[in-house]
Structure formats: structure tokens, C-alpha cells
PDB file of N, CA and C in Angstrom:
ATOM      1  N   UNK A   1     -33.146  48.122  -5.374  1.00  0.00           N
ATOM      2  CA  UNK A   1     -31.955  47.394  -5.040  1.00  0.00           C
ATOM      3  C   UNK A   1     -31.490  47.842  -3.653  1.00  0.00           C
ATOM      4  N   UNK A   2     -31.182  47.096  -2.560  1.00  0.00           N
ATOM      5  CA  UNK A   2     -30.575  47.212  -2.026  1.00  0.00           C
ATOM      6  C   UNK A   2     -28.957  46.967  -1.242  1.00  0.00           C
ATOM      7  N   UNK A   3     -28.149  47.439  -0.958  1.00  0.00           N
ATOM      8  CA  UNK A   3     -26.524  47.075  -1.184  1.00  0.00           C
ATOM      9  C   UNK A   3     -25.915  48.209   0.343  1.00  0.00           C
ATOM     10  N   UNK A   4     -24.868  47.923   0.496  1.00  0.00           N
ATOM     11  CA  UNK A   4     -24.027  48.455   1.612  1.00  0.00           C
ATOM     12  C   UNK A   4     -23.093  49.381   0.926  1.00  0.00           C
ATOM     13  N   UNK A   5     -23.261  50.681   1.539  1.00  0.00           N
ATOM     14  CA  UNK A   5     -21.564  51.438   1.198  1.00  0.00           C
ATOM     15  C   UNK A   5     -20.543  50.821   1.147  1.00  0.00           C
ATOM     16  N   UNK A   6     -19.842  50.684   0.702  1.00  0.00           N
ATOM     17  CA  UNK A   6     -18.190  50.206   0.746  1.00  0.00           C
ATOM     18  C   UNK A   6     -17.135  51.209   1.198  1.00  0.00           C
ATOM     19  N   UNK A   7     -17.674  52.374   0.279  1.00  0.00           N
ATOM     20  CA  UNK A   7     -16.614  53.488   0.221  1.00  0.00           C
ATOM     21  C   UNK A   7     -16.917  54.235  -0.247  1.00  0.00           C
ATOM     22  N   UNK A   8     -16.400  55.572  -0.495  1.00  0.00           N
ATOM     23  CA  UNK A   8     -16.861  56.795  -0.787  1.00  0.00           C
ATOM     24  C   UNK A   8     -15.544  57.357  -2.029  1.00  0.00           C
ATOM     25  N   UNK A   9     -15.237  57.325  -3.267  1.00  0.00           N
ATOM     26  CA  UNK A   9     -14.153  57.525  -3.951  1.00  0.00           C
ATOM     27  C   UNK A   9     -14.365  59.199  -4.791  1.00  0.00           C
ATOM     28  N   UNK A  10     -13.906  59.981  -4.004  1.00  0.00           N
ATOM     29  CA  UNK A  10     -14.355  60.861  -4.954  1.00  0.00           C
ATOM     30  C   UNK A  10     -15.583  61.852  -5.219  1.00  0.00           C
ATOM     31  N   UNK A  11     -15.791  61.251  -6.112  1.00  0.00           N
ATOM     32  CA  UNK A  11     -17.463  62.419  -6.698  1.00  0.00           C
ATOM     33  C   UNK A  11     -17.946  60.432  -6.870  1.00  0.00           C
ATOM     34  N   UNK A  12     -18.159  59.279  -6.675  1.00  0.00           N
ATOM     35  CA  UNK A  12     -18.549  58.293  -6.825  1.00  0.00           C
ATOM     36  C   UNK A  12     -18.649  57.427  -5.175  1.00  0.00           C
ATOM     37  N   UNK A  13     -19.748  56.657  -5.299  1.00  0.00           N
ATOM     38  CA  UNK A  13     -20.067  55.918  -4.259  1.00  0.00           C
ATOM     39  C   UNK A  13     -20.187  54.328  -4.327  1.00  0.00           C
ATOM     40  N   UNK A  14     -19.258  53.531  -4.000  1.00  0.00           N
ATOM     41  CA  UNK A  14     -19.114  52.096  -4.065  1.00  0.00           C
ATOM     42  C   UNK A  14     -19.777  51.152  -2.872  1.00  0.00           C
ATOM     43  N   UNK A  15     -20.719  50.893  -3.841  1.00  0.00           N
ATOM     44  CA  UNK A  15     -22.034  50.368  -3.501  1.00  0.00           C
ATOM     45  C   UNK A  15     -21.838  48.607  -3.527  1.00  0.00           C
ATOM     46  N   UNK A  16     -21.700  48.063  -1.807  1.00  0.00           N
ATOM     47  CA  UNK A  16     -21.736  46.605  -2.481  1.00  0.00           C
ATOM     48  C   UNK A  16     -23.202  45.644  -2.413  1.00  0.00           C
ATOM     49  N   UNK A  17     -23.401  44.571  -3.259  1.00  0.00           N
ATOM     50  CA  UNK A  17     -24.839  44.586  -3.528  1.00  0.00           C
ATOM     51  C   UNK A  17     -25.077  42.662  -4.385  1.00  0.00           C
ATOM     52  N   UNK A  18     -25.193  42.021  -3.439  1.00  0.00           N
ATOM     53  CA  UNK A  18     -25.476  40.501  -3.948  1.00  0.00           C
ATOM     54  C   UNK A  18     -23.880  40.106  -4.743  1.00  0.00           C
ATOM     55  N   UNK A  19     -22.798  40.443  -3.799  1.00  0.00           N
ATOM     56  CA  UNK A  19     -21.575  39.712  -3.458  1.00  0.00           C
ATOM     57  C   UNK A  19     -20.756  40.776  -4.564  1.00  0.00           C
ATOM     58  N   UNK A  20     -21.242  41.487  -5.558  1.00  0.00           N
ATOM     59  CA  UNK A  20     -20.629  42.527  -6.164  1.00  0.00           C
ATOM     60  C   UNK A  20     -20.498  44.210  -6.014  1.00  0.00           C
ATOM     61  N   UNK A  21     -19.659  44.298  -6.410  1.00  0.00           N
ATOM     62  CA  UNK A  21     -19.685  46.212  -6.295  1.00  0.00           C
ATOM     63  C   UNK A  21     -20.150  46.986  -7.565  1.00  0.00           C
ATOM     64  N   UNK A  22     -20.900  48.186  -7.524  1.00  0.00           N
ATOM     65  CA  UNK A  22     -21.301  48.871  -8.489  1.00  0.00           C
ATOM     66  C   UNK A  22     -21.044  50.602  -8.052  1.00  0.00           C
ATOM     67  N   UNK A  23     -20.825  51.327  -8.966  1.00  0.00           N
ATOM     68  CA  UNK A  23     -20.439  52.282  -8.152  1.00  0.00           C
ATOM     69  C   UNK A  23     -21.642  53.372  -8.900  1.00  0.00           C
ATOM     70  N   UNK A  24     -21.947  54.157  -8.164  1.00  0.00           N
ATOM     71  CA  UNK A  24     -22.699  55.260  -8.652  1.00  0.00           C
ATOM     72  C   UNK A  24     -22.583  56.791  -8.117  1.00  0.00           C
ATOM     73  N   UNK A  25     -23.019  57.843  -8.947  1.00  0.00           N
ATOM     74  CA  UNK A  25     -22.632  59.111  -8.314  1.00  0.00           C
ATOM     75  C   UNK A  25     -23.081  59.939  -7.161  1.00  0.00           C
ATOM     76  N   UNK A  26     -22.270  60.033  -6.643  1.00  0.00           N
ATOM     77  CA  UNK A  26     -22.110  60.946  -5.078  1.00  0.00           C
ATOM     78  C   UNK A  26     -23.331  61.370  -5.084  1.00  0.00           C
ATOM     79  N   UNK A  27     -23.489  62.362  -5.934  1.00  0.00           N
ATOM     80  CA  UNK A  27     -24.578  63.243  -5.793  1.00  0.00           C
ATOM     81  C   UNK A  27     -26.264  62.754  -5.255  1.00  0.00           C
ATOM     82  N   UNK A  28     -26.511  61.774  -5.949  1.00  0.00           N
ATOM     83  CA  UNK A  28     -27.466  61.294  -5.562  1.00  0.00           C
ATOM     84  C   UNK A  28     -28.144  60.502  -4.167  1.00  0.00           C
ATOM     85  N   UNK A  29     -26.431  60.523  -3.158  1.00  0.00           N
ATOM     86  CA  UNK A  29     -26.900  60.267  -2.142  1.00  0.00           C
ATOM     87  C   UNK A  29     -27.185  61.311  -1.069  1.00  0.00           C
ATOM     88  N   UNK A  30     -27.572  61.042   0.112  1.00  0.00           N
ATOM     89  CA  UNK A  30     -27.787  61.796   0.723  1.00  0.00           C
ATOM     90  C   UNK A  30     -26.198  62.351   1.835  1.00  0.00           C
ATOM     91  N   UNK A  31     -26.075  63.807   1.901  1.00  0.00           N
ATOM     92  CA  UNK A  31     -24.720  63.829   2.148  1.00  0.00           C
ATOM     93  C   UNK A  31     -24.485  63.209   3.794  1.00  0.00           C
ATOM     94  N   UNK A  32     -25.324  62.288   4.728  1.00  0.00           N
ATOM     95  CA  UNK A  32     -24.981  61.892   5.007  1.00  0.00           C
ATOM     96  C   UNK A  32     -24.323  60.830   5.185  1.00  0.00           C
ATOM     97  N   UNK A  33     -24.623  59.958   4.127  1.00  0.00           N
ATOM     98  CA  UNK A  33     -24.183  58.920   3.606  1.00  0.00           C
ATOM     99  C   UNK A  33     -22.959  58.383   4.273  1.00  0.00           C
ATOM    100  N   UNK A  34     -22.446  57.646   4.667  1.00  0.00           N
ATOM    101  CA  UNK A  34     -21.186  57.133   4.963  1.00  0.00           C
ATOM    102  C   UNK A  34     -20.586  55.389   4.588  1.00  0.00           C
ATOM    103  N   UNK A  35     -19.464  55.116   4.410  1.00  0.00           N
ATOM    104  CA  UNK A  35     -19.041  53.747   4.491  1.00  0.00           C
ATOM    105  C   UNK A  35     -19.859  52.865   5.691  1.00  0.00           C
ATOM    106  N   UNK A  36     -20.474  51.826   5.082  1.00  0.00           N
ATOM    107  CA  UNK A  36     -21.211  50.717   5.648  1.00  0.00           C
ATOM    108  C   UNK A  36     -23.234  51.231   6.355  1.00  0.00           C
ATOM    109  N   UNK A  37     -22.933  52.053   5.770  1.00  0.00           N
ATOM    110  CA  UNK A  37     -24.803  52.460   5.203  1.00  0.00           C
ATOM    111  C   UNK A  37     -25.309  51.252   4.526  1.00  0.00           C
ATOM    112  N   UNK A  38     -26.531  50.669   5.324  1.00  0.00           N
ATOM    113  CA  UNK A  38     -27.406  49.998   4.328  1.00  0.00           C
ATOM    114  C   UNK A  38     -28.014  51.137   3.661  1.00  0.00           C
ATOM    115  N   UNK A  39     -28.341  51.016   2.414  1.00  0.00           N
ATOM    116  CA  UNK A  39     -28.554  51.682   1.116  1.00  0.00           C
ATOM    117  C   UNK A  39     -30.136  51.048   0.609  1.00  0.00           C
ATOM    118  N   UNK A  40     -31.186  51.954   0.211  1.00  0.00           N
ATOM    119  CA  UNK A  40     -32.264  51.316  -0.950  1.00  0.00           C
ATOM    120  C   UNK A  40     -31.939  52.365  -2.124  1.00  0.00           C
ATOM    121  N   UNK A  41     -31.488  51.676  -3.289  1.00  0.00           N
ATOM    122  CA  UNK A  41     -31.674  52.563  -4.276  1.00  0.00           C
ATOM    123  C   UNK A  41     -32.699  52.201  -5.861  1.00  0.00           C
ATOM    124  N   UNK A  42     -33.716  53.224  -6.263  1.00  0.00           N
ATOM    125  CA  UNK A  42     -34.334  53.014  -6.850  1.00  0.00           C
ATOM    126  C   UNK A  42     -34.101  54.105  -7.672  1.00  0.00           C
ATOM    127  N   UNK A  43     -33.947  53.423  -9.054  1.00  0.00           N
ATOM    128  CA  UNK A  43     -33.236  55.149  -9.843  1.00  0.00           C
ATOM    129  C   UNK A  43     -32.265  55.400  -9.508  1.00  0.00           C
ATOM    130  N   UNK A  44     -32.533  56.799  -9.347  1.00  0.00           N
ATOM    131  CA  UNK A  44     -31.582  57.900  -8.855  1.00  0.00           C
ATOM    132  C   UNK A  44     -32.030  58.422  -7.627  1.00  0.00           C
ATOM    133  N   UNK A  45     -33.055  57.557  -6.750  1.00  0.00           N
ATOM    134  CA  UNK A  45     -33.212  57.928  -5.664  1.00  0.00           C
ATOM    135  C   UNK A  45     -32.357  56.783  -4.535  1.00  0.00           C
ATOM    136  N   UNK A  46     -32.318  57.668  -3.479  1.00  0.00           N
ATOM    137  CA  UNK A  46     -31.267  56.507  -2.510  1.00  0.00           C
ATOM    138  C   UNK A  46     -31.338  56.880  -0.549  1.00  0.00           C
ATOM    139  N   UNK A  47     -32.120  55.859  -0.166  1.00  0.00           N
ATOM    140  CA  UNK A  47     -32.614  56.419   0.917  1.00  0.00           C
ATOM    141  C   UNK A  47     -31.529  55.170   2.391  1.00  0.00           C
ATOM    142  N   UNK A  48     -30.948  56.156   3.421  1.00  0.00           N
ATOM    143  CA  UNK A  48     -30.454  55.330   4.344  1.00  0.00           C
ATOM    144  C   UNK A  48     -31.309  54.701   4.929  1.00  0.00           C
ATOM    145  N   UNK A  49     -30.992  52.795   4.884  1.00  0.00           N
ATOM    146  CA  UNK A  49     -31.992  52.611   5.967  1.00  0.00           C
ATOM    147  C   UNK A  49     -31.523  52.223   7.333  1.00  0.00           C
ATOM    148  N   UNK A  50     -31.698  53.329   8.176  1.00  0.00           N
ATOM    149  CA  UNK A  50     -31.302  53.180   9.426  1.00  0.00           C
ATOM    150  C   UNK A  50     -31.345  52.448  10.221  1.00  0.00           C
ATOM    151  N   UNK A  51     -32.354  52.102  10.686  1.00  0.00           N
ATOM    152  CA  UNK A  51     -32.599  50.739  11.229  1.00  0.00           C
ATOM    153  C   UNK A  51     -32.063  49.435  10.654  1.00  0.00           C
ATOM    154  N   UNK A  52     -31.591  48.849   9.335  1.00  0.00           N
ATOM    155  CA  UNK A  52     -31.064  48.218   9.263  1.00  0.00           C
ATOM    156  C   UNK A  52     -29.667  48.030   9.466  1.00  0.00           C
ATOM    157  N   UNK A  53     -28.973  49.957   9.121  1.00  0.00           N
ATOM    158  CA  UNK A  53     -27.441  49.789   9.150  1.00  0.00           C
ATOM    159  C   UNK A  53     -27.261  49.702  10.964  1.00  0.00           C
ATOM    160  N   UNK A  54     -28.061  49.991  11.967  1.00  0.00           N
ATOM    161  CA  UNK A  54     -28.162  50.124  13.220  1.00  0.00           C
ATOM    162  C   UNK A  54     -28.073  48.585  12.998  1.00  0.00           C
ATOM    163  N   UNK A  55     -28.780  47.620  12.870  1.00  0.00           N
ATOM    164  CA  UNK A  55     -28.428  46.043  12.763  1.00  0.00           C
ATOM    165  C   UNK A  55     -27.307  45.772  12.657  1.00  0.00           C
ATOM    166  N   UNK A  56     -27.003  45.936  11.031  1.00  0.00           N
ATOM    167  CA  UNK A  56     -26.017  45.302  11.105  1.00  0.00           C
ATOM    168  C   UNK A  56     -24.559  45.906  11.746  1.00  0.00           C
ATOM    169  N   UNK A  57     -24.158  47.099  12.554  1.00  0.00           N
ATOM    170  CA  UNK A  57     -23.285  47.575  12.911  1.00  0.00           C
ATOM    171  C   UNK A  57     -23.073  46.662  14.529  1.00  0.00           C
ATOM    172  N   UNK A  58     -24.614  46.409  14.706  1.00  0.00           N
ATOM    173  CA  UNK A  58     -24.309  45.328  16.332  1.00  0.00           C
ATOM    174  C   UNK A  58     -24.288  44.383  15.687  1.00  0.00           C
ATOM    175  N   UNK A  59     -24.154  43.494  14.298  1.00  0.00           N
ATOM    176  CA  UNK A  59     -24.065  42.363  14.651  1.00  0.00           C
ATOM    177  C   UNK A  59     -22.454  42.390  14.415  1.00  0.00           C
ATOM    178  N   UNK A  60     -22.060  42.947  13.396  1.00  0.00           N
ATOM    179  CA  UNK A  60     -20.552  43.535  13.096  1.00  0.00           C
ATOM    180  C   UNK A  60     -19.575  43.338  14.543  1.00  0.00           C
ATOM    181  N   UNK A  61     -20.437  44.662  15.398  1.00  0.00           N
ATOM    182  CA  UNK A  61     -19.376  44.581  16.481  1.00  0.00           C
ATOM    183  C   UNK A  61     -19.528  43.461  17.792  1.00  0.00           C
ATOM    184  N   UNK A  62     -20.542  42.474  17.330  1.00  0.00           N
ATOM    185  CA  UNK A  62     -20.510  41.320  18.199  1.00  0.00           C
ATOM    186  C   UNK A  62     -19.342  40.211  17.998  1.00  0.00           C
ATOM    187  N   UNK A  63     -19.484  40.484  16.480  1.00  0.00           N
ATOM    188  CA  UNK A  63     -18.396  39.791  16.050  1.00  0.00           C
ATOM    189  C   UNK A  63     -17.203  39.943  16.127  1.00  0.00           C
ATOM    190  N   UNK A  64     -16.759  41.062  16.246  1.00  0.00           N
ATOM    191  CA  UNK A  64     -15.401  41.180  16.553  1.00  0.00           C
ATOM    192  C   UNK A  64     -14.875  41.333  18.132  1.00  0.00           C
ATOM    193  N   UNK A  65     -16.160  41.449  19.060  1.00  0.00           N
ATOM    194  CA  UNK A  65     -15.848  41.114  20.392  1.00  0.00           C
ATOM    195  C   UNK A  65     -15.334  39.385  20.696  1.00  0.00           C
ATOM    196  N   UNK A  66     -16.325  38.501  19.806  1.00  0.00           N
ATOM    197  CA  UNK A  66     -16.129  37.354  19.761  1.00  0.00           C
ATOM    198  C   UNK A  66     -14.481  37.087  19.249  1.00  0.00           C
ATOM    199  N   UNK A  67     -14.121  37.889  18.152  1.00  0.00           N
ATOM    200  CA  UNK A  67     -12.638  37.391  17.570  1.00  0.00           C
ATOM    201  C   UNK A  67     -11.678  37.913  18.929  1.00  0.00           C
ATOM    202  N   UNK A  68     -12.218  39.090  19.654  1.00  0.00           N
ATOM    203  CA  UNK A  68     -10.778  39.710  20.364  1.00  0.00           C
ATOM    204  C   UNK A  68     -11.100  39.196  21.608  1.00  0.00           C
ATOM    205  N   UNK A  69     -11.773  38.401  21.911  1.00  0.00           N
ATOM    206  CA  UNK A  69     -11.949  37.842  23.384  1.00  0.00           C
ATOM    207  C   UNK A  69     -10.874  36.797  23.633  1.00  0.00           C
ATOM    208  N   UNK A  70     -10.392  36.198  23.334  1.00  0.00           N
ATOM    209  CA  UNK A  70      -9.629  34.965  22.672  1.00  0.00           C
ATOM    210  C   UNK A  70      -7.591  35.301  23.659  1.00  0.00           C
TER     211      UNK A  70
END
């Protein structure tokens, strides 16, 4: 499965993932982990994928150059 951080609550990690949230435990990620990590998780394993969260963070902040140009 793969899904985006949302948030970090605790000892739990809110995982969003085909328009829903699921949350699972801290522990199993890696402690770098942060809000808006693309995520692969299989099991209880859970690997950042960098190159994708590197994507989507430029397409993110293209977009909001586009909203504040205005």
C-alpha cells in the first residue's frame, strides 16, 4: 500500500491512502518519517519514498506559487 503522512499523533501515524485515512503505529516507521512523506507500507514494514515525496513537494509548491501570484 501506498499513502501520504498526514500527521504524526502521538505513539500513532496518520496515514492518508486512496482518499481515506488509516492510522498505524509510530514505531514501525522510520524515525525520520515526517508529515507529507510518500509512504510504501507492506506489513509492518514502511519505507520513505523519496523521490516521490521530492515530487510531490514541487508540485505542491508550484501550486501555491500559482495561488499567491494573483
Amino acid at each position: 500500500m501506498k499513502g501520504i503522512i498526514d500527521r504524526i499523533e502521538g505513539n500513532m501515524v496518520v496515514v492518508e491512502t486512496g482518499g481515506e485515512t488509516k492510522d498505524f503505529p509510530k514505531d514501525i516507521f522510520p524515525k525520520s518519517a515526517s508529515a507529507g512523506d510518500v509512504v510504501s507500507i507492506i506489513g509492518s514494514e514502511v519505507k520513505i519514498l523519496k523521490e516521490e515525496t521530492k515530487k510531490l513537494r514541487k508540485e505542491i509548491e508550484a501550486l501555491m506559487e500559482d495561488v499567491w501570484e494573483d
